[in-house]
Protein backbone atom coordinates (compact mmCIF):
# COMPACT_ATOMS: atom_id res chain seq x y z
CA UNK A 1 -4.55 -7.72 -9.32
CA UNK A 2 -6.54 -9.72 -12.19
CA UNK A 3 -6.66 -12.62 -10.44
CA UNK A 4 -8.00 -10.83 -6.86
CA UNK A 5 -10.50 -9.44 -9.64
CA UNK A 6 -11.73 -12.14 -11.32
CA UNK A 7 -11.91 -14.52 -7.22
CA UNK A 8 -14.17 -11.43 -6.19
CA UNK A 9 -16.24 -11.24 -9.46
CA UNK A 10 -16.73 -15.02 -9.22
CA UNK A 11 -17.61 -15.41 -5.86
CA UNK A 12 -20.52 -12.38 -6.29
CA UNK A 13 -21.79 -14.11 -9.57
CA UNK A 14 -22.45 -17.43 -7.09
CA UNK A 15 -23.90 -15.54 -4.84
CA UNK A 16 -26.02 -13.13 -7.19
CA UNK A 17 -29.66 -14.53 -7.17
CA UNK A 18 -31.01 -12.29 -9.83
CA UNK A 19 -30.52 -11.42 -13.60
CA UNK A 20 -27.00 -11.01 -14.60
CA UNK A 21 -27.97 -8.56 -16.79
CA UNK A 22 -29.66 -6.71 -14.41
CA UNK A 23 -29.53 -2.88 -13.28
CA UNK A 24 -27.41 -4.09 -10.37
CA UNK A 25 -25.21 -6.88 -11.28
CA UNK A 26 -22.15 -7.19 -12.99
CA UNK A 27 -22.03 -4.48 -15.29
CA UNK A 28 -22.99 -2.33 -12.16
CA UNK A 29 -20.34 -4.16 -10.29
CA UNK A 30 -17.83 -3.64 -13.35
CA UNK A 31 -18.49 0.25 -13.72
CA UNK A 32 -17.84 1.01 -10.06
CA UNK A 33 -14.94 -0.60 -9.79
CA UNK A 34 -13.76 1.44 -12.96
CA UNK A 35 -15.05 4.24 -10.76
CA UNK A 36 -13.45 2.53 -7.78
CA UNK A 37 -9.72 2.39 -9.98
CA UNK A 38 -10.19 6.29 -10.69
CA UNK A 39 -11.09 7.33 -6.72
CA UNK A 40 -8.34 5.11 -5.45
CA UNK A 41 -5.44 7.22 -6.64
CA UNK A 42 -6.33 9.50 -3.48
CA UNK A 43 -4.27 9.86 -0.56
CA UNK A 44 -5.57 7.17 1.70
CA UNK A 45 -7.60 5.35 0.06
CA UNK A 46 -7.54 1.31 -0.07
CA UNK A 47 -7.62 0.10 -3.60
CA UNK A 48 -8.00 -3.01 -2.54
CA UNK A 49 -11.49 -2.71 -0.34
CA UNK A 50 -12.32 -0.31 -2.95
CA UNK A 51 -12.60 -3.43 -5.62
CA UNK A 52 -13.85 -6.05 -3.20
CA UNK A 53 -16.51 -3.54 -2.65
CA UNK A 54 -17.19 -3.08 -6.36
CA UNK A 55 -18.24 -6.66 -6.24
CA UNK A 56 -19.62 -7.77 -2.75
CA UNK A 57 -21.80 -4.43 -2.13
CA UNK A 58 -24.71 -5.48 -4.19
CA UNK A 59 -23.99 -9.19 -4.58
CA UNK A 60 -27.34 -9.65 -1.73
CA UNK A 61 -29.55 -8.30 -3.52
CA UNK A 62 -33.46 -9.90 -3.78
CA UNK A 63 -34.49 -7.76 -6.20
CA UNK A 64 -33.51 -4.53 -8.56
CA UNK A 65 -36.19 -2.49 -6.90
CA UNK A 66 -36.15 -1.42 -3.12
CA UNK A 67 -33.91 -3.60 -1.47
CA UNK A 68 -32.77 -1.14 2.02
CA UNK A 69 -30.85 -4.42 3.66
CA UNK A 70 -28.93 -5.87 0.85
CA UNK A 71 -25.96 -3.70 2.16
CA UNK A 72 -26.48 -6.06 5.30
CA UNK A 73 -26.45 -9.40 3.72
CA UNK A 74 -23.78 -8.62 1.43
CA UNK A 75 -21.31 -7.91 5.19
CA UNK A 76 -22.98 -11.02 6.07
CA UNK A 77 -21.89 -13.00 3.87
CA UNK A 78 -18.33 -11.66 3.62
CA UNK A 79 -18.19 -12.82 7.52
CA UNK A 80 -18.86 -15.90 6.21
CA UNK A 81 -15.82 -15.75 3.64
CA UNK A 82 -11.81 -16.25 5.14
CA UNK A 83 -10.10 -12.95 4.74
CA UNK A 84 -7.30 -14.85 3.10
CA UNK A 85 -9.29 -16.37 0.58
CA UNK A 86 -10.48 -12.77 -0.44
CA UNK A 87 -7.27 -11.66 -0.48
CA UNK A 88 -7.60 -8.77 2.34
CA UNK A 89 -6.26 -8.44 5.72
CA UNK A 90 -9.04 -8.31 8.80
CA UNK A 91 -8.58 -4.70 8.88
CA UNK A 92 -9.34 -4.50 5.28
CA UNK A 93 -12.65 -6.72 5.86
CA UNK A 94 -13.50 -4.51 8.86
CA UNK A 95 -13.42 -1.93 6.26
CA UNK A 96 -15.18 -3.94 3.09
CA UNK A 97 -18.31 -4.44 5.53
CA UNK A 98 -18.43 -1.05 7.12
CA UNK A 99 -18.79 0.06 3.41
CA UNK A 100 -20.91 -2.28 1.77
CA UNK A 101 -23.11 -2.13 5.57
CA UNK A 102 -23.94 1.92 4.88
CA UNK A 103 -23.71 2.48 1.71
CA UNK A 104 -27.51 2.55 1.49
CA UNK A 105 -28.19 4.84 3.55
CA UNK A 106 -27.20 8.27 1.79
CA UNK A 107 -24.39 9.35 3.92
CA UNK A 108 -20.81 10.71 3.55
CA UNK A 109 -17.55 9.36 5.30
CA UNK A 110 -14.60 11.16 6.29
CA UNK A 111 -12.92 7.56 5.53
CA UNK A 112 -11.53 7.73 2.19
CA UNK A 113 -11.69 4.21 1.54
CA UNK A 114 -15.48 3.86 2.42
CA UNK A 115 -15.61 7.24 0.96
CA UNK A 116 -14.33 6.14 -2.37
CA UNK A 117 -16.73 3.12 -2.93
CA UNK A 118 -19.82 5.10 -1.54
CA UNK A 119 -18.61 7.73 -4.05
CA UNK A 120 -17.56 4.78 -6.98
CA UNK A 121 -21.12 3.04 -6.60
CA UNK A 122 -22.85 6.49 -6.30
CA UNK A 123 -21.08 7.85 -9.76
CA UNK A 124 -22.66 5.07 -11.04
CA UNK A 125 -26.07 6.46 -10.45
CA UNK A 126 -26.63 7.55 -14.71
CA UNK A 127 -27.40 4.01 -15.09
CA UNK A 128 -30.66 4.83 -13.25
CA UNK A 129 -31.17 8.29 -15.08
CA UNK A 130 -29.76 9.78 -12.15
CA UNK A 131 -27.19 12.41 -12.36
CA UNK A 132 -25.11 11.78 -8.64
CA UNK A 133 -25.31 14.94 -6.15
CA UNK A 134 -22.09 16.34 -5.32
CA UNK A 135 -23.30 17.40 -1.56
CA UNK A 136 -23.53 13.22 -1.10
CA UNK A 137 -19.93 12.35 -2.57
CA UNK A 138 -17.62 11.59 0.23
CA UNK A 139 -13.98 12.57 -1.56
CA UNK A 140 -12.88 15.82 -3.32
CA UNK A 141 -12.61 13.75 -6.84
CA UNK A 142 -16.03 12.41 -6.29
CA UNK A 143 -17.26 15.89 -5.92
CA UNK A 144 -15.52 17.42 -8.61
CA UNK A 145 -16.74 14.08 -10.72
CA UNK A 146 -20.42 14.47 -9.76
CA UNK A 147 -20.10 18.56 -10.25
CA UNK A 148 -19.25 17.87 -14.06
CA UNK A 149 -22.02 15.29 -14.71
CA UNK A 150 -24.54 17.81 -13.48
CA UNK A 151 -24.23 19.76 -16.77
CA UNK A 152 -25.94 16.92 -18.53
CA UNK A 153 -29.32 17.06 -15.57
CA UNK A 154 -31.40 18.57 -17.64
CA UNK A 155 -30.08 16.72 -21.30
């Protein structure tokens, strides 16, 4: 699993046009796919897409502001990646872009893979002084997860 790690990690850091140490790069990248590790463990869910999506989701980005089609460019580019090299089968890419495609665009999934990295990048939301809303977490552990950081919203 390291090495699948570190091939996706390097191959967003390539592509990653901005800061490294910015709001959404690879400490971003490395707290959702903590996030992405914890979510995981639920029935159905795709560890693997759940870590390529850690890393590919924001790897697009033009800037650390409003950026509403980086989710696009980052499936883009994984079309333009071999599954194999990733590491994933072509149902597990189909997957890896239907996740990093919507998961600007504020919406739940009754998938519980693209539930659980909607729900791992959206957990990571206190980076941006943002406690996550559990009405927008796709799985029952996002939920509860999101339902116990609300008790610091007001700290």
């Amino acid at each position: 699993m390291l090495n699948f790690v570190e091939n996706l990690r390097h191959r967003a850091i390539a592509e990653y046009e901005l800061d490294l140490s910015g709001i959404h790069s690879i400490n971003h990248w490395n707290d959702v796919y903590l996030n992405g590790i914890i979510l995981s463990k639920q029935d159905g869910v795709d560890p693997m897409v759940v870590t390529a999506f850690a890393y590919m989701h924001d790897c697009k980005r033009i800037n650390d502001m409003i950026d509403p089609d980086h989710g696009k460019r980052a499936s883009a580019f994984i079309d333009t990646l071999d599954p194999s090299d990733l590491g994933l089968n072509a149902n597990q890419v189909i997957l890896l872009k239907t996740a990093c495609d919507g998961h600007t665009d504020g919406n739940i999934s009754d998938d519980p893979t693209i539930g659980a990295c909607w729900d791992a990048d959206r957990l990571d939301l206190v980076r941006c002084r943002m406690i996550p809303i559990p009405d927008l977490m796709s799985t029952e552990v996002g939920k509860i997860l999101a339902i116990k950081m609300q008790k610091y919203k007001n700290v």
